[in-house]
N, C-alpha and C. Protein backbone atom coordinates (compact mmCIF):
# COMPACT_ATOMS: atom_id res chain seq x y z
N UNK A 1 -44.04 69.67 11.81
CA UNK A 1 -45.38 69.45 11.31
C UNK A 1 -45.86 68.09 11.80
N UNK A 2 -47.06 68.07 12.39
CA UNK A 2 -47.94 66.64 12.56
C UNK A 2 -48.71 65.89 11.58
N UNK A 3 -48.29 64.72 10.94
CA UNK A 3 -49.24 64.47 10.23
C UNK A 3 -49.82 63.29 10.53
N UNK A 4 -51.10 63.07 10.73
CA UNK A 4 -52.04 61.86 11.43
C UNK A 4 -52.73 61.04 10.61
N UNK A 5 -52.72 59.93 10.70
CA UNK A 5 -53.98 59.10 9.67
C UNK A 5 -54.66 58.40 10.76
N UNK A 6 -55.67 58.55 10.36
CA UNK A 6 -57.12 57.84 11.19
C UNK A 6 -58.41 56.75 10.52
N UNK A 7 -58.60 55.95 10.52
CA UNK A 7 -59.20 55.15 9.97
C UNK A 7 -60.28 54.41 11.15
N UNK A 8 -61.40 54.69 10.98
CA UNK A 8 -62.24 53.96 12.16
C UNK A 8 -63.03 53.14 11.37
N UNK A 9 -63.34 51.69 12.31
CA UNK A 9 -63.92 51.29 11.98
C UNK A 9 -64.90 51.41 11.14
N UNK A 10 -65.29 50.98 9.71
CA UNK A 10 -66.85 51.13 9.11
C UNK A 10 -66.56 52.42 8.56
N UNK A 11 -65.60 53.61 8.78
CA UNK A 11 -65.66 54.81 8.58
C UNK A 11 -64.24 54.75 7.37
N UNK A 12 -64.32 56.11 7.35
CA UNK A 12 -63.29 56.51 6.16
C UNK A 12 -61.62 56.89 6.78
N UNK A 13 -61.19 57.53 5.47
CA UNK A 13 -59.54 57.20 5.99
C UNK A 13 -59.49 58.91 6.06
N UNK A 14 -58.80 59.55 7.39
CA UNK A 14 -58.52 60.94 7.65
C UNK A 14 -57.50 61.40 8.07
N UNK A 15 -56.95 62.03 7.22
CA UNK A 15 -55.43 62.61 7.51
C UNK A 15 -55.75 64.23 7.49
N UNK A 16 -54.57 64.38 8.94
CA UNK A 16 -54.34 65.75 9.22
C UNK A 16 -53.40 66.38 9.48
N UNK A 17 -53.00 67.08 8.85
CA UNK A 17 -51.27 67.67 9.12
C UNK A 17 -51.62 69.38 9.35
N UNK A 18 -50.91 69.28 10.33
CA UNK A 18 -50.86 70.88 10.97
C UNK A 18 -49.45 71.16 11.60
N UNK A 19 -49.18 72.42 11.84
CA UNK A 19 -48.33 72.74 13.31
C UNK A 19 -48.91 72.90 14.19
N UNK A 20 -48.46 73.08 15.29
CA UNK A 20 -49.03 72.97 16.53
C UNK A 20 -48.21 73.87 17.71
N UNK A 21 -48.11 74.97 17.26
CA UNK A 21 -46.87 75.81 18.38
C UNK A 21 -47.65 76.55 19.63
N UNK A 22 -47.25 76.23 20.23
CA UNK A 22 -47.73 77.45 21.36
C UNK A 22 -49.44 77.33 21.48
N UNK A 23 -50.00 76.00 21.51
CA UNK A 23 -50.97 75.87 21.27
C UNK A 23 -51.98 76.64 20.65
N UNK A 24 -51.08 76.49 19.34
CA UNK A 24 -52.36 77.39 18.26
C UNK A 24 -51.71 76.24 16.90
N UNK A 25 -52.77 76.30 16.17
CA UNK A 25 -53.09 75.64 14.78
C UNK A 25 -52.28 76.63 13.88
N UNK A 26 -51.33 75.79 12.82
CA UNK A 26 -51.45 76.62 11.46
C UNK A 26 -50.83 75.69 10.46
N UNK A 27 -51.20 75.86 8.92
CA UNK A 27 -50.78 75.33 8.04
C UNK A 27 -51.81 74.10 7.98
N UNK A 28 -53.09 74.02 8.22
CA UNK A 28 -53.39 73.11 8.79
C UNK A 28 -54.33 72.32 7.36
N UNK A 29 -54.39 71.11 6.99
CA UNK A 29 -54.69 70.71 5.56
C UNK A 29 -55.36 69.26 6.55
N UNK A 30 -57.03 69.03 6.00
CA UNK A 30 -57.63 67.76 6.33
C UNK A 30 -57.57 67.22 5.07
N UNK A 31 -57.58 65.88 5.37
CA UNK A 31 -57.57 65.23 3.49
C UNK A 31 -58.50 63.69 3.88
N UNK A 32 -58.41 62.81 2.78
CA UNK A 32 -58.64 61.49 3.28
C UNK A 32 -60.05 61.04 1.93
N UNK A 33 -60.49 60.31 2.39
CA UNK A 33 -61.41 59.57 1.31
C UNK A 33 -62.89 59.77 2.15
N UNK A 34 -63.18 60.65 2.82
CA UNK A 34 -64.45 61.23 2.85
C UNK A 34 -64.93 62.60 1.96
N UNK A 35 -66.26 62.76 1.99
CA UNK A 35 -66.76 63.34 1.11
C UNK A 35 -67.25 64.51 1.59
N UNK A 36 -67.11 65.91 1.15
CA UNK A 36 -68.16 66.75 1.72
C UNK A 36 -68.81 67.85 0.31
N UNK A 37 -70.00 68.34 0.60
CA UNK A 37 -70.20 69.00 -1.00
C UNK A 37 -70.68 70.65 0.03
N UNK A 38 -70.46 71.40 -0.49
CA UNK A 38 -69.29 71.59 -1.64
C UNK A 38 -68.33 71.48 -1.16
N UNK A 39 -67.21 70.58 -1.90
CA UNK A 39 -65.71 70.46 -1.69
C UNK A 39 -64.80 71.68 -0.96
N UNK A 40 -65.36 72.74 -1.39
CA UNK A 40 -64.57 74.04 -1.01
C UNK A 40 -64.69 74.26 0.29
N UNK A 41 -65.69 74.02 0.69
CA UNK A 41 -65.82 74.25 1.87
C UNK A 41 -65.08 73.36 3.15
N UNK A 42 -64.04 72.59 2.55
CA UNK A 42 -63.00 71.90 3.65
C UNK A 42 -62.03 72.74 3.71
N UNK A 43 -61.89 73.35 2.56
CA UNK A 43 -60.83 73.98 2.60
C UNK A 43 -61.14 75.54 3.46
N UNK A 44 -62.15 75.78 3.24
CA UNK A 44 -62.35 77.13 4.54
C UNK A 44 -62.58 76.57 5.84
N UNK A 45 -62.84 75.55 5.96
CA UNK A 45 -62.80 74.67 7.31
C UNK A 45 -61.07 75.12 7.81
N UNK A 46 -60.50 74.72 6.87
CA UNK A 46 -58.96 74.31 7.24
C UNK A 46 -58.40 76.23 7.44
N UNK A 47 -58.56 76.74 6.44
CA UNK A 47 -58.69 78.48 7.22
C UNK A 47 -59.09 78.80 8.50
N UNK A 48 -60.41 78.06 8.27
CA UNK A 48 -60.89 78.27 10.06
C UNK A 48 -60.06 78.07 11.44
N UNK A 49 -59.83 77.32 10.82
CA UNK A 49 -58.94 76.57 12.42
C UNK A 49 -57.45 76.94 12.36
N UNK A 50 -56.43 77.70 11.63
CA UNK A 50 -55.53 78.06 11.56
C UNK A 50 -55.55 79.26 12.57
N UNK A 51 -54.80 79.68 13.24
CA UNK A 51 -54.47 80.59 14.53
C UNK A 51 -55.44 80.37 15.66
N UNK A 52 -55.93 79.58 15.42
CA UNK A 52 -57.25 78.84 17.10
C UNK A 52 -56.21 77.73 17.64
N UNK A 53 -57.00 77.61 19.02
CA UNK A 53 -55.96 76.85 19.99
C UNK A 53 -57.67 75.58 20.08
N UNK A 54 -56.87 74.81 20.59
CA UNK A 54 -58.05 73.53 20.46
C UNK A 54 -59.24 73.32 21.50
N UNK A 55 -59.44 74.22 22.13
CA UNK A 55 -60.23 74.81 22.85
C UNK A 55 -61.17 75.41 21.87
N UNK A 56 -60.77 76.25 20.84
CA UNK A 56 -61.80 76.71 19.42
C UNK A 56 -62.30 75.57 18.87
N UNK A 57 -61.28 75.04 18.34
CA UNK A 57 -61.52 73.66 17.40
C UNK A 57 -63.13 73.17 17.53
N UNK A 58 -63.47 72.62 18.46
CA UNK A 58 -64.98 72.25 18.99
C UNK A 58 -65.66 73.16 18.60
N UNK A 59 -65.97 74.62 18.49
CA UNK A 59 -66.86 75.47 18.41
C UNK A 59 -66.82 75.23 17.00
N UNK A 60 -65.64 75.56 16.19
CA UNK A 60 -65.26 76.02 14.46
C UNK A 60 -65.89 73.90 13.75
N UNK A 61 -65.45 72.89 14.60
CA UNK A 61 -66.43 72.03 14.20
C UNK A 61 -67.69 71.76 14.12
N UNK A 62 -68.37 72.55 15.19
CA UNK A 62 -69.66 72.31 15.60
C UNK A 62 -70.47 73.14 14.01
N UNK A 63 -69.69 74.72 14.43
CA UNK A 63 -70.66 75.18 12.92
C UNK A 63 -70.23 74.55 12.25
N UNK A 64 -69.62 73.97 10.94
CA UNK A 64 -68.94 73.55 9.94
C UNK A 64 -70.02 72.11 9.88
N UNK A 65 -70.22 71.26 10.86
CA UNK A 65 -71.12 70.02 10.59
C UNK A 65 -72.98 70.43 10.84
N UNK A 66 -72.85 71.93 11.55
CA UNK A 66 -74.30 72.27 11.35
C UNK A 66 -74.68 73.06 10.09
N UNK A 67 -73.67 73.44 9.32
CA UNK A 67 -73.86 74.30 8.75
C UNK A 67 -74.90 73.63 7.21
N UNK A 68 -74.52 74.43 5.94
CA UNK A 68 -75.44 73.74 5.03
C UNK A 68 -74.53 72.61 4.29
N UNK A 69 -73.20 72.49 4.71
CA UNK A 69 -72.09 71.60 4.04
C UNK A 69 -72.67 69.91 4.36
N UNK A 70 -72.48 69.09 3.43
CA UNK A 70 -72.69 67.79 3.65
C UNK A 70 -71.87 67.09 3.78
N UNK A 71 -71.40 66.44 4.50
CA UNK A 71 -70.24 65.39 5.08
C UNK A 71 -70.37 64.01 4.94
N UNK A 72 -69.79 63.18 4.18
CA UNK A 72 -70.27 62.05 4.69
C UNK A 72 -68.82 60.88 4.54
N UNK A 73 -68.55 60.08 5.94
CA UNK A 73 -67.90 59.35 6.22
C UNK A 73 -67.02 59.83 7.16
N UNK A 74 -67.19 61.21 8.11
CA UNK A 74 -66.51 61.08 9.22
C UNK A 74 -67.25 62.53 9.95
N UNK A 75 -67.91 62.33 11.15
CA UNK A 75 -68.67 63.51 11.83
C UNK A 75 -67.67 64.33 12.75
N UNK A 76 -68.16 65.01 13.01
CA UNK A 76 -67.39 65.95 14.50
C UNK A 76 -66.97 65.39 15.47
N UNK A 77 -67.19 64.41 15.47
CA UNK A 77 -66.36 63.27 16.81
C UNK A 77 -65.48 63.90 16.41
N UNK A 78 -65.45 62.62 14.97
CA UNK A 78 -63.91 61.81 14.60
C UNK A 78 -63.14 62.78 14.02
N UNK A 79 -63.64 63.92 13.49
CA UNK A 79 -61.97 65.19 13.41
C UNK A 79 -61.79 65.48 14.97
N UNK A 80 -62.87 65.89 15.83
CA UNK A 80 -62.27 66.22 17.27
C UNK A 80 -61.67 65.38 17.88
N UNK A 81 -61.73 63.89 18.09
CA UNK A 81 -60.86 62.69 18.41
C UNK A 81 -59.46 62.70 17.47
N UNK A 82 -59.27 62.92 16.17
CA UNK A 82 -58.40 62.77 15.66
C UNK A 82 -57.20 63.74 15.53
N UNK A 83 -57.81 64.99 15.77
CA UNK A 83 -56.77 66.76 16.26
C UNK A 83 -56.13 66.00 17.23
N UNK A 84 -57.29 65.58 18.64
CA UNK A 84 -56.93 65.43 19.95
C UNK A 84 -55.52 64.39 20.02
N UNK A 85 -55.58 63.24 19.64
CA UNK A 85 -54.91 62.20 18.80
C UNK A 85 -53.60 62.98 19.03
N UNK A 86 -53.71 63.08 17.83
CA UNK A 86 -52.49 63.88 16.58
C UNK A 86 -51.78 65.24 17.38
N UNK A 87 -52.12 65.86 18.52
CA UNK A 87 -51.22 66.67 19.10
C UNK A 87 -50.79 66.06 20.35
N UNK A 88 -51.13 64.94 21.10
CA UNK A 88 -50.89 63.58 21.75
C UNK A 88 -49.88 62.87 21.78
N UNK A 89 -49.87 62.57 19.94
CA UNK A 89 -48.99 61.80 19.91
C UNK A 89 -49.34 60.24 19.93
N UNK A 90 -50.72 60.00 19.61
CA UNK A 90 -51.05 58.45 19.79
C UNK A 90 -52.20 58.24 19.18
């Protein structure tokens, strides 16, 4: 299992733990001290991206920050920088 913490400047603290086999996602849990309403909806985020390879990831972020969910303290960069990161290794 990978588990990542990310902290950017001015921004909030984001941890991500997944597997990563065969380039596909599973088990995959975002956490950290940002906010999104409704709450539930991280957690179908984190459904989302379980059996996608990170080539999906970008698409399953893109809806998820267009969608009607409110986010605040870390955008679609910084989970797509921070996956990228975290299966890296740096």
């Amino acid at each position: 299992m990978v588990i990542f913490e990310h902290k950017r400047i001015n921004g909030k603290l984001v941890v991500v733990s997944f597997d990563y086999n065969g380039g596909i996602f599973s088990n995959v849990v975002i956490s950290g001290d940002f906010f999104a309403f409704p709450e539930e909806e991280v957690d179908n985020l984190e459904k989302s991206i379980n059996g996608r390879s990170f080539l999906e990831l970008e698409d399953i972020l893109e809806r998820f920050f267009t969608s009607n969910v409110r986010v605040y303290g870390i955008t679609k960069e910084d989970l797509t920088e921070i996956f990228r990161r975290a299966i890296n290794g740096n």
